[in-house]
Protein backbone atom coordinates (compact mmCIF):
# COMPACT_ATOMS: atom_id res chain seq x y z
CA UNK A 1 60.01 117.38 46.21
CA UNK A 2 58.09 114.08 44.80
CA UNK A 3 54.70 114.17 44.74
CA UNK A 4 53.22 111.35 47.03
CA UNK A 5 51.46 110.04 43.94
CA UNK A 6 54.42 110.35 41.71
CA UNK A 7 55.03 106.52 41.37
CA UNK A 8 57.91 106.86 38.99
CA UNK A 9 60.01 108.91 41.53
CA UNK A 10 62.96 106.31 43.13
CA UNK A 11 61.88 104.98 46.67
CA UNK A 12 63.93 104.91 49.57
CA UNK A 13 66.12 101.42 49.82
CA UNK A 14 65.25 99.60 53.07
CA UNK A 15 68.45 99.00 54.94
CA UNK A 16 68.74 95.23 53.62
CA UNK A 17 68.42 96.26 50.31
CA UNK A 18 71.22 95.23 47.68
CA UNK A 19 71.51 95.35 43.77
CA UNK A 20 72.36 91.85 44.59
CA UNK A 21 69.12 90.75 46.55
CA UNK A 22 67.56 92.15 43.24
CA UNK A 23 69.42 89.96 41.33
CA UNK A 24 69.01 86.74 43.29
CA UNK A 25 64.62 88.06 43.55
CA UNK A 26 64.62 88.27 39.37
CA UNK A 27 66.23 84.68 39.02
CA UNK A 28 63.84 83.35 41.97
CA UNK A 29 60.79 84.97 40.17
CA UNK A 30 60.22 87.09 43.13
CA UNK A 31 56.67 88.07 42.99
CA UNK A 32 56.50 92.22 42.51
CA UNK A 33 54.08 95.07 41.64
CA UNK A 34 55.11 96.54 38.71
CA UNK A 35 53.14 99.54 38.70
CA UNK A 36 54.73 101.26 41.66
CA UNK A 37 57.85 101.20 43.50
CA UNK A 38 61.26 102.28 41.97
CA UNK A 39 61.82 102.06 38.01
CA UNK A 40 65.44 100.78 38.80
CA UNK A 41 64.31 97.41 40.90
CA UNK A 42 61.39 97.10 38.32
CA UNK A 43 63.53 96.37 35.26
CA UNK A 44 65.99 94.70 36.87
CA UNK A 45 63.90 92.19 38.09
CA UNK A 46 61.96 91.84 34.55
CA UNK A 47 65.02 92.22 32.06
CA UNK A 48 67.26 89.90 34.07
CA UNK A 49 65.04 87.07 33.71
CA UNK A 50 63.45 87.86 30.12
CA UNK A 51 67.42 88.78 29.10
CA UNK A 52 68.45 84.97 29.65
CA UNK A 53 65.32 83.55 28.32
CA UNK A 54 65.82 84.78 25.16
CA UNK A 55 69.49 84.00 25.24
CA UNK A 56 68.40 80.75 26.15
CA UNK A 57 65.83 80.83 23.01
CA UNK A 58 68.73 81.78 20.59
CA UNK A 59 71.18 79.27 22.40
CA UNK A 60 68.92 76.47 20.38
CA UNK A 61 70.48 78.00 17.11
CA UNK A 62 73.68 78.32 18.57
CA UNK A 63 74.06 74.96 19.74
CA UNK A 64 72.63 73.29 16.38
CA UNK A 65 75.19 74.94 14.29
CA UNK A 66 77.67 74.14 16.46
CA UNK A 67 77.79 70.61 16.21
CA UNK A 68 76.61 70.63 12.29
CA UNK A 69 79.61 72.83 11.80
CA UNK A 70 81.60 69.26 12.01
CA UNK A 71 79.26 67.82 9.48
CA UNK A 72 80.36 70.51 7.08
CA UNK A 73 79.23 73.39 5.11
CA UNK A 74 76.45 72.08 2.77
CA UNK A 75 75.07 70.82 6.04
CA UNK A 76 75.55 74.24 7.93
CA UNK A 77 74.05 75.71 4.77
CA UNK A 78 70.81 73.67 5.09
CA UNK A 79 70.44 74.71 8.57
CA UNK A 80 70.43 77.84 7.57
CA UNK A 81 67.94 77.39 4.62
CA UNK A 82 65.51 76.17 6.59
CA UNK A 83 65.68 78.54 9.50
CA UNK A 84 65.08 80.73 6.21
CA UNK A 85 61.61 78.87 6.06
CA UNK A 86 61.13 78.64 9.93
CA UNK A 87 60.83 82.60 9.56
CA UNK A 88 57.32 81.60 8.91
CA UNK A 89 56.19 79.97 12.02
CA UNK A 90 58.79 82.64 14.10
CA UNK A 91 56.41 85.31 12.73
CA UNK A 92 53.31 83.93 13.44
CA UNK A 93 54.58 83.09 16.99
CA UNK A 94 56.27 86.42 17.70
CA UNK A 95 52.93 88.18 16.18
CA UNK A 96 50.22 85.98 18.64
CA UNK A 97 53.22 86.37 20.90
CA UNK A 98 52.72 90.28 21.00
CA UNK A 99 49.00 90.31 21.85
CA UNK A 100 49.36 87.86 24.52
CA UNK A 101 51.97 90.05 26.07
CA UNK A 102 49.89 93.63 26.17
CA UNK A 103 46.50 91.99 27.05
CA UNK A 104 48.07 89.69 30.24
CA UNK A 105 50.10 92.70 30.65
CA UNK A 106 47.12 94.96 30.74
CA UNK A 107 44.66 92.50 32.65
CA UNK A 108 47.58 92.61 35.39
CA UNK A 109 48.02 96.71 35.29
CA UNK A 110 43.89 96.65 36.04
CA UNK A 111 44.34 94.02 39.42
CA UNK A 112 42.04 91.40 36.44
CA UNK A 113 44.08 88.14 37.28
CA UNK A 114 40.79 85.99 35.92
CA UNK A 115 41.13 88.01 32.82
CA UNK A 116 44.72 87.56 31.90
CA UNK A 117 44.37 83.98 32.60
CA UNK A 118 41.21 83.53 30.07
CA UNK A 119 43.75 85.72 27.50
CA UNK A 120 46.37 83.25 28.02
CA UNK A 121 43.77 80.02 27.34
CA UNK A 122 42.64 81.84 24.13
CA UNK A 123 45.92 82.50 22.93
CA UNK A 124 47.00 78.85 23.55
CA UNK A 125 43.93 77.61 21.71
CA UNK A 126 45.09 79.90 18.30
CA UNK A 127 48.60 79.21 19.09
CA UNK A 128 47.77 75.29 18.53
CA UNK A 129 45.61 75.89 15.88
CA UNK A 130 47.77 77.66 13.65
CA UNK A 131 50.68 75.74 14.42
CA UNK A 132 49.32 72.35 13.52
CA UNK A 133 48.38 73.73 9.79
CA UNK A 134 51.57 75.11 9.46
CA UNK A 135 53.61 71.98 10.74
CA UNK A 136 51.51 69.87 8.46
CA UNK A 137 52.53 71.70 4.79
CA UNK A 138 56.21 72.00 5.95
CA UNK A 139 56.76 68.61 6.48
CA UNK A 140 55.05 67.85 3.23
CA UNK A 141 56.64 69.79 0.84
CA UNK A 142 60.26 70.63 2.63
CA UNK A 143 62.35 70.03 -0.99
CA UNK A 144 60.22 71.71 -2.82
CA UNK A 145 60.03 74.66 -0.08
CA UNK A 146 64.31 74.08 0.05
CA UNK A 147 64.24 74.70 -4.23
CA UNK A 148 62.22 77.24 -3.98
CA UNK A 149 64.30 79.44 -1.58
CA UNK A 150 67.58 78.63 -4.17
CA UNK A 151 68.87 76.01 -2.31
CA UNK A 152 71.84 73.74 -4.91
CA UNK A 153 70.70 70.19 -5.28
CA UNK A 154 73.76 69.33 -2.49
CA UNK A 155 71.71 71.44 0.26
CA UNK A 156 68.32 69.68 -0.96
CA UNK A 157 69.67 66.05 -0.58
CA UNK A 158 70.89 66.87 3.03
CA UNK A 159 68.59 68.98 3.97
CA UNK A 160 65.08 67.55 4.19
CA UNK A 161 64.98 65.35 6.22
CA UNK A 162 65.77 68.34 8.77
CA UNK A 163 63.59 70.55 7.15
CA UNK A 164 60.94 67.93 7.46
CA UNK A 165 61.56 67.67 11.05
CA UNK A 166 62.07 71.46 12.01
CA UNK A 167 59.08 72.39 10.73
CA UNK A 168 56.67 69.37 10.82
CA UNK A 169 57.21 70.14 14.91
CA UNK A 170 56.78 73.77 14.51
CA UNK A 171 54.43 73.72 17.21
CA UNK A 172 56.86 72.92 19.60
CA UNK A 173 58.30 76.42 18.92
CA UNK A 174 54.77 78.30 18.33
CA UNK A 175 53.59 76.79 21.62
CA UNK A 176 56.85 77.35 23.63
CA UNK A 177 56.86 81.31 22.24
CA UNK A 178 53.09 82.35 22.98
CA UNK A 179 53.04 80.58 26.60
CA UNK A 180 56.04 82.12 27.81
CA UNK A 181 55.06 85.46 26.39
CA UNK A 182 51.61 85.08 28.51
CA UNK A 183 54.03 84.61 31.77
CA UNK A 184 56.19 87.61 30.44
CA UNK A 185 53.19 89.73 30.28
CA UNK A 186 52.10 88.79 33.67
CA UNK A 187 55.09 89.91 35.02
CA UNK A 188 56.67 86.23 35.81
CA UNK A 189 59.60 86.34 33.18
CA UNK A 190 61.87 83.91 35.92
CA UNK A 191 59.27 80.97 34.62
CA UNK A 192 59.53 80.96 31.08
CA UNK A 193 63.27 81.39 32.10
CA UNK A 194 63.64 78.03 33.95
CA UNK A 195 61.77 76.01 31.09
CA UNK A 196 64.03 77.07 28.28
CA UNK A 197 66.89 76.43 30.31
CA UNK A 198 65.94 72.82 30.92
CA UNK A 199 64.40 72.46 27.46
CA UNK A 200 68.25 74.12 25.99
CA UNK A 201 69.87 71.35 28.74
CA UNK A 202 68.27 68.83 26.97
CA UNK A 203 68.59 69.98 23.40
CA UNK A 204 72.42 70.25 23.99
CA UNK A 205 72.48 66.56 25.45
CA UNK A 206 70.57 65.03 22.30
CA UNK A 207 72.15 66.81 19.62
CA UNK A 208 75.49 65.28 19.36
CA UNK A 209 73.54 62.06 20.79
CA UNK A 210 71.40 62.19 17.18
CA UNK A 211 73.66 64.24 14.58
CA UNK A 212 76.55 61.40 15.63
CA UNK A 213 74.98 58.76 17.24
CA UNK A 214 75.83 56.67 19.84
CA UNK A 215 75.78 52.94 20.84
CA UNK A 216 71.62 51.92 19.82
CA UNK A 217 71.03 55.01 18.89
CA UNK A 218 72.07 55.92 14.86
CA UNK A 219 73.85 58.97 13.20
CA UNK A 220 71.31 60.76 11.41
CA UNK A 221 73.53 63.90 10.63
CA UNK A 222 71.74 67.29 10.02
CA UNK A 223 68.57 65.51 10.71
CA UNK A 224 69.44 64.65 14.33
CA UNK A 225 69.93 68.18 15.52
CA UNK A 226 66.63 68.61 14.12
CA UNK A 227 65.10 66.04 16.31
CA UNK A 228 67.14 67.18 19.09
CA UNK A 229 65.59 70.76 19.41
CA UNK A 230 61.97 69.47 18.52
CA UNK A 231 62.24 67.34 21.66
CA UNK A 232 63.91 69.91 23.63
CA UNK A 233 60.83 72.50 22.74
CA UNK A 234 58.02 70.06 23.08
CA UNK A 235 59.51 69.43 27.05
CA UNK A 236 59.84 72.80 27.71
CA UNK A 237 56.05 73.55 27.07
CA UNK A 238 55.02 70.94 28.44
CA UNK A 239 57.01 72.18 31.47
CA UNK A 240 55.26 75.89 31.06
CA UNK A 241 51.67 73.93 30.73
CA UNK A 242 52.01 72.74 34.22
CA UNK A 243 53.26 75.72 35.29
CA UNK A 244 50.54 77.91 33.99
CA UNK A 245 47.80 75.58 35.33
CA UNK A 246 49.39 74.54 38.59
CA UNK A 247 49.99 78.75 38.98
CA UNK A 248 53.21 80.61 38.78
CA UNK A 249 53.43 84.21 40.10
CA UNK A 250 50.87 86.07 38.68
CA UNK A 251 49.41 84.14 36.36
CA UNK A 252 47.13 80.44 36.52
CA UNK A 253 45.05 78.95 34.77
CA UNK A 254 42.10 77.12 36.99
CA UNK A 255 38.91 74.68 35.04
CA UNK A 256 36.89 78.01 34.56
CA UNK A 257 39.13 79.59 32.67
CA UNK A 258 39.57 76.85 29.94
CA UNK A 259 36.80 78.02 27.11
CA UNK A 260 36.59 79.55 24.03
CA UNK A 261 35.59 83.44 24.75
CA UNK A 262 35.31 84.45 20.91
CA UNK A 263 35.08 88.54 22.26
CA UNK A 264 38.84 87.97 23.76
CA UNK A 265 40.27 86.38 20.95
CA UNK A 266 39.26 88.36 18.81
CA UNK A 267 40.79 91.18 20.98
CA UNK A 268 43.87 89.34 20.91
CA UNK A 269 43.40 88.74 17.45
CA UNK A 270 43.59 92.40 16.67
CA UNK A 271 46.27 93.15 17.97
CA UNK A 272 48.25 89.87 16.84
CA UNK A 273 47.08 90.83 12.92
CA UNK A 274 49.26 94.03 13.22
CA UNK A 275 51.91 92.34 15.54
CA UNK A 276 52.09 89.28 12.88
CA UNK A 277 52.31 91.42 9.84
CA UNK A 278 55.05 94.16 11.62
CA UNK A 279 57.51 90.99 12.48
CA UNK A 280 56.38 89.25 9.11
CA UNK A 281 58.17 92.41 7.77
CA UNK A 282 61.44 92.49 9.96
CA UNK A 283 61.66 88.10 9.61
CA UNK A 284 60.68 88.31 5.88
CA UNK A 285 63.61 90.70 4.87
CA UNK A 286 66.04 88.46 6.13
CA UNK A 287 64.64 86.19 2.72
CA UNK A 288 65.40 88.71 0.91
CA UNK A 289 68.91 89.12 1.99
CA UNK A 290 69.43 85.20 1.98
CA UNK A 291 68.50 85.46 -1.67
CA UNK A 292 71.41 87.79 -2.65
CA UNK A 293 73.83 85.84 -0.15
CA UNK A 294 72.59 82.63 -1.90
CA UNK A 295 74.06 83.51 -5.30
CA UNK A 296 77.28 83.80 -4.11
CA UNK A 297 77.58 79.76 -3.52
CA UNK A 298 76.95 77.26 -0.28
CA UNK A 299 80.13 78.28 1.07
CA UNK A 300 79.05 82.43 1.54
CA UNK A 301 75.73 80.71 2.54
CA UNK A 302 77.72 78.70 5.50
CA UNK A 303 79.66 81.92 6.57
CA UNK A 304 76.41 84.10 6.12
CA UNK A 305 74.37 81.53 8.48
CA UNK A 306 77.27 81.44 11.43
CA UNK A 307 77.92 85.60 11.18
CA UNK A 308 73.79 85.83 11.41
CA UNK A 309 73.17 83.38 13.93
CA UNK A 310 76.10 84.65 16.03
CA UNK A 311 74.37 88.09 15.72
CA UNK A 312 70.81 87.06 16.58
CA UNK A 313 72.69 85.37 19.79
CA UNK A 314 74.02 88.53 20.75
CA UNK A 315 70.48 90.48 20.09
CA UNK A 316 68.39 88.24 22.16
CA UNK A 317 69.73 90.12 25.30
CA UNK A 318 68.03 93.33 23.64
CA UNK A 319 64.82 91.35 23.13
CA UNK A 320 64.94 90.64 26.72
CA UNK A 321 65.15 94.12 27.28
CA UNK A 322 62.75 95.58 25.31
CA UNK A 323 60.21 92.82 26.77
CA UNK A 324 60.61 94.25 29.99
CA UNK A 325 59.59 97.38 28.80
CA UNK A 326 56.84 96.18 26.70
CA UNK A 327 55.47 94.77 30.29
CA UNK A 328 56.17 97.94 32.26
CA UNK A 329 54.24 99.89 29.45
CA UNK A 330 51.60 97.41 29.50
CA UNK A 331 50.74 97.03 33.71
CA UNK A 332 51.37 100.66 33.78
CA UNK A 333 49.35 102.02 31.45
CA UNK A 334 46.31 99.75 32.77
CA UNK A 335 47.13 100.75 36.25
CA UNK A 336 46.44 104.76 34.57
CA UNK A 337 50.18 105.09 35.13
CA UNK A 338 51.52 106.64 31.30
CA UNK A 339 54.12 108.64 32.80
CA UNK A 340 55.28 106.03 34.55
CA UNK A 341 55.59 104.17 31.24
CA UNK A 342 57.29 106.90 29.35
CA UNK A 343 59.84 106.64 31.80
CA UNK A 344 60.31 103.23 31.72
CA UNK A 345 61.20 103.40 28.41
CA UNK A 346 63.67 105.71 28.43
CA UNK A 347 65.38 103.72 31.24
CA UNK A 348 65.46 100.73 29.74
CA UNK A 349 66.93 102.30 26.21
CA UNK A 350 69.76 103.50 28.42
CA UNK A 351 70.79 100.35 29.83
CA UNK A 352 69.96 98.37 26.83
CA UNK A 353 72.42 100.79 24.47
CA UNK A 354 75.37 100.24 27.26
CA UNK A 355 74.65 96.52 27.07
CA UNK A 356 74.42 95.86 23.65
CA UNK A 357 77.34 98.48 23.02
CA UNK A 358 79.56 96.19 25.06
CA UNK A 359 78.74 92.81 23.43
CA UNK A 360 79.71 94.57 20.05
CA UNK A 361 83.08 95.57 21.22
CA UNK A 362 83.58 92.14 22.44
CA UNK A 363 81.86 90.51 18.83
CA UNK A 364 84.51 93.11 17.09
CA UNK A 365 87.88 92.34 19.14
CA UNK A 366 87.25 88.47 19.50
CA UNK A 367 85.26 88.01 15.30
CA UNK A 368 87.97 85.32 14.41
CA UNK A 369 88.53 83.19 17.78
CA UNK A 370 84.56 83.18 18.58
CA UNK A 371 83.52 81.98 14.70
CA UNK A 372 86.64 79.46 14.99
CA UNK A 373 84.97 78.03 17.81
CA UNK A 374 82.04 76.48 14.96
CA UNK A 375 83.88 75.88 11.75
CA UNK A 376 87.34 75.36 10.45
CA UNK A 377 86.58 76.55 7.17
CA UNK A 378 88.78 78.95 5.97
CA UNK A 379 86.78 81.06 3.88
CA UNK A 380 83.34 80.68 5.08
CA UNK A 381 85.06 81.94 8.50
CA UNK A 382 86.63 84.75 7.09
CA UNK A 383 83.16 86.10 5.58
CA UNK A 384 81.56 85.29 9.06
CA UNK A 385 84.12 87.06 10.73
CA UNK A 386 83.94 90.69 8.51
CA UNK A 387 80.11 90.07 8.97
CA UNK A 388 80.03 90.42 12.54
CA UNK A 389 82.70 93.08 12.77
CA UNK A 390 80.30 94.64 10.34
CA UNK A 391 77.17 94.09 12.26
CA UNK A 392 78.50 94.94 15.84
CA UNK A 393 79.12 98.70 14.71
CA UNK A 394 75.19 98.69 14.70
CA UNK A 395 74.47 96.91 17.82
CA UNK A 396 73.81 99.41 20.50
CA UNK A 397 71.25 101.41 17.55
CA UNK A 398 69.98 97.46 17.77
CA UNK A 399 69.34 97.94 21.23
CA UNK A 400 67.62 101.35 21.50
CA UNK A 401 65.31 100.02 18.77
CA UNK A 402 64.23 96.72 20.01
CA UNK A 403 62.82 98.89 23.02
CA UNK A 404 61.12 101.21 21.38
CA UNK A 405 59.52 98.59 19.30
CA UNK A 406 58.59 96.55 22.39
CA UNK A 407 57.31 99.98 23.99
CA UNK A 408 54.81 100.39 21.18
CA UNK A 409 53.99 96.50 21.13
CA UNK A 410 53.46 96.84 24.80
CA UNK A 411 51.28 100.24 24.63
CA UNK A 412 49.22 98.35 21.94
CA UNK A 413 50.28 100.55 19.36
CA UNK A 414 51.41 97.60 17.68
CA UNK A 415 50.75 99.56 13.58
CA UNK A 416 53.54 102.32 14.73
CA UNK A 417 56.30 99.72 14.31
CA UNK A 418 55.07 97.43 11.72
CA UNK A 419 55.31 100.65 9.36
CA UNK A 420 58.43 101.51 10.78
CA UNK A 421 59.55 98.06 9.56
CA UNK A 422 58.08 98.56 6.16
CA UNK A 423 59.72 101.59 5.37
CA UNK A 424 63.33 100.25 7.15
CA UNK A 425 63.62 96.68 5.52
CA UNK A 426 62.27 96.67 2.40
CA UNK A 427 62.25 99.75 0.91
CA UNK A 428 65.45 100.52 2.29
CA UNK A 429 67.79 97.30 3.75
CA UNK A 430 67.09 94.99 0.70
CA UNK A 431 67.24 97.36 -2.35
CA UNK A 432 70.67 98.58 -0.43
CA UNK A 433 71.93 94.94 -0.19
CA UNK A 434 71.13 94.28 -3.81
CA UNK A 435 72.99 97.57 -4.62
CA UNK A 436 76.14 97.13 -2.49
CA UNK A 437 76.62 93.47 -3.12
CA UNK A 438 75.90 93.21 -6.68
CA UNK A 439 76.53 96.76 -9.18
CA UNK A 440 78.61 98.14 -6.47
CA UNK A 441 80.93 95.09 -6.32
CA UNK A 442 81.11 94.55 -2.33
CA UNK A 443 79.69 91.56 -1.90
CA UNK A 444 78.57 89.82 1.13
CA UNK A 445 80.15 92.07 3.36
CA UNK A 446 77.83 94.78 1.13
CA UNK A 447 74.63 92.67 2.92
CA UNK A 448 76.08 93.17 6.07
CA UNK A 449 76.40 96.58 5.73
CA UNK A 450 73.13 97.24 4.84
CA UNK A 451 71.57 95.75 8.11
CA UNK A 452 73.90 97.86 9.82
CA UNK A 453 72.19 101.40 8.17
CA UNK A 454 68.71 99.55 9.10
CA UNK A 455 69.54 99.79 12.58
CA UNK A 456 70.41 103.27 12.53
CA UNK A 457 67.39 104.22 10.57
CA UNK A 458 65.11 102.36 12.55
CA UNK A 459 66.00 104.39 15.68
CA UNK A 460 65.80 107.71 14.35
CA UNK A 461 62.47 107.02 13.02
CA UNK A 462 60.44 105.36 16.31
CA UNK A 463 62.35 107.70 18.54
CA UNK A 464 60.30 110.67 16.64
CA UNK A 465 57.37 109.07 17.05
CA UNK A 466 57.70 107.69 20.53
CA UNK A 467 58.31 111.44 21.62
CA UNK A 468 54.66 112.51 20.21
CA UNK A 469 53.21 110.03 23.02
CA UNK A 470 50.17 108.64 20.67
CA UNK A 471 50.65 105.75 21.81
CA UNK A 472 49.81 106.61 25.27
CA UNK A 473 46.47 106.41 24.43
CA UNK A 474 45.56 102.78 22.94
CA UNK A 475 42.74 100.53 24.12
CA UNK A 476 43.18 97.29 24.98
């Protein structure tokens, strides 16, 4: 028998109750406590939500290389170059990103609305800050940045001017990460849902509109898919702004909330240093991998860039997931729930493994038909193809990981998985790219590989140390 304080146990179902009424509450943003009630109902209504934000979020990508696929592969190649650089802002976003979601999640575990909306003002006031700096020196030196990541003097020429664009509005995508993250930690993942999807409506109206003109309006190429997304981004948080002061859920932001509280962001701060540095590791690697793949000519670069951003489309589902649990954690362990959390986790690794285990099969089956849908190319599509065939053996480790990660991240025990990362990428991924691609004659399918052993070894690794249950016991 349950104890009656055992909040993890599964409650009874009232009569009315359906998996489907779940579904239809998580897309409605059905308000919900969190910290009680059945585990089941709890991550449904968080990872349903947070799963098709961040498939939203990758559908950007998606989209973009779509229609540059028509343009050709030197243009599909500087897409991908500069994504290469965007790893930059992505880190800094997905690191503030990561303390905004365990402190709002943690104000919200303690019943401390007024604090998680003071967290979520301080976080927007870094989020702009560091953005604008950053947005300024891309746009500035975009060639040089393009030369310097080995870029051929084809990719430079067609590239800047969509370098210059992507990341002189990089703080349409810092901004757009760190304020949904604030509603994800709150519990309200259904919001930062609805504003991608409009901002991804938009993006997939003006890209053709701008890449291929139409009527008054002129082809700029590449470029136009560029401005196409920045618009698209710079809606959508403008969207979330309202949101978040107008209140949404769990979360809003009223007059008195809107000052600088230098004890709180430097809370947030703390926790963002170790989150920045621990995605700065994962995000980085994938430079180093681009630099092997880049030696092998703009055409392995084109088929590199569709397998990877294929991939990334697939894995944003697991992101969703492992937010979810990186919320649970967070509200339960400030509601003095850690069991509760631990279970939680384990939950969501199951269900994230089964998911991401069938999107592989379908990746493996369907490689050549899904990669002919965005380029013609013969070989560039064959590489693509092996690549994801590759990769999709490793997606349900993929999975497993990205919760564990998020668990951690969520806990506050953001150092666990930045060494984890260390250790996996770079002393281990890149080395065994170099090795199987180059002396050992493989490749780029020899780069694909590797990522595929970094899964594997990733989830070994944090599943050790998730079982010790240190993490249990972080402040924040």
């Amino acid at each position: 028998m349950h104890s009656p304080h055992d909040t993890t146990a599964p409650t009874p179902a009232a009569p009315s109750s359906s998996w489907w009424r779940d579904l239809t509450d998580a897309l409605r943003g059905v308000p919900h406590d969190y910290t009680s009630g059945a585990l089941g109902r709890a991550i449904l209504l968080l990872a349903v939500p947070m799963v098709l934000e961040m498939s939203m979020e990758s559908l950007f990508a998606v989209v973009d290389v779509f229609f540059v696929g028509r343009i050709g592969p030197t243009a599909v190649a500087a897409v991908g170059m500069t994504e290469s650089l965007m790893i930059v802002i992505y880190t800094l976003a997905f690191g503030l990103s990561i303390g905004a979601t365990a402190t709002v999640a943690r104000r919200i575990g303690e019943q401390d609305p007024d604090g998680a909306a003071r967290a979520a003002v301080q976080v927007l006031i870094l989020g702009a800050s560091l953005s604008l700096v950053l947005g300024a020196g891309g746009a500035l030196f975009a060639p040089q940045l393009l030369a310097l990541m080995g870029s051929s003097p084809e990719v430079i020429a067609e590239g800047t001017g969509y370098a210059r664009v992507m990341l002189g509005g990089g703080a349409s995508v810092f901004l757009l990460f760190v304020i949904n993250a604030t509603f994800r930690g709150a519990g309200d993942p259904a919001v930062a849902m609805r504003v991608l999807m409009v901002a991804n409506s938009l993006n997939m109206v003006l890209d053709p509109l701008f890449i291929f003109g139409l009527g008054p309006v002129p082809a700029l190429g590449v470029t136009g898919a560029a401005v196409a997304t920045t618009i698209g981004r710079t809606v959508g948080f403008l969207i979330a702004l309202r949101m978040l002061l107008r209140g949404s859920g769990h979360l809003r932001v009223a007059r008195p909330h809107v000052r600088l509280e230098p004890a709180t962001m430097l809370g947030i701060l703390r926790l963002s240093t170790a989150g920045t540095f621990q995605t700065a590791i994962a995000t980085m690697s994938w430079l180093g991998l681009i630099r092997v793949v880049a030696s092998f000519g703009a055409t392995a670069m084109a088929g590199y860039t569709f397998a990877i951003r294929l991939a990334i489309f697939a894995f944003m589902p697991a992101f969703g997931l492992g937010g979810a649990a990186a919320t649970l954690v967070g509200q339960s362990l400030g509601a003095k729930k850690p069991d509760r959390a631990e279970q939680a986790v384990r939950v969501a690794t199951k269900v994230d493994v089964a998911f991401m285990g069938t999107i592989g099969l379908v990746y493996w089956l369907f490689a050549e038909p899904i990669i002919g849908l965005f380029t013609q190319d013969a070989p560039a599509a064959a590489l693509a193809a092996t690549g994801l065939r590759i990769m999709a053996y490793g997606f349900p480790l993929f999975g497993a990981g990205m919760v564990l990660e998020q668990a951690f991240n969520g806990a506050g025990d953001t150092w666990t998985p930045t060494w984890i990362n260390l250790g996996v990428y770079w002393i281990i991924q890149i080395p065994l790219a170099w090795l199987l691609a180059r002396p050992l004659g493989f490749g780029v399918p020899g780069v694909f590989v590797s990522v595929t052993i970094a899964y594997s070894v990733f989830v070994l690794v944090a599943w050790v140390l998730f079982r010790r249950g240190r993490w249990k016991l972080k402040h924040v």
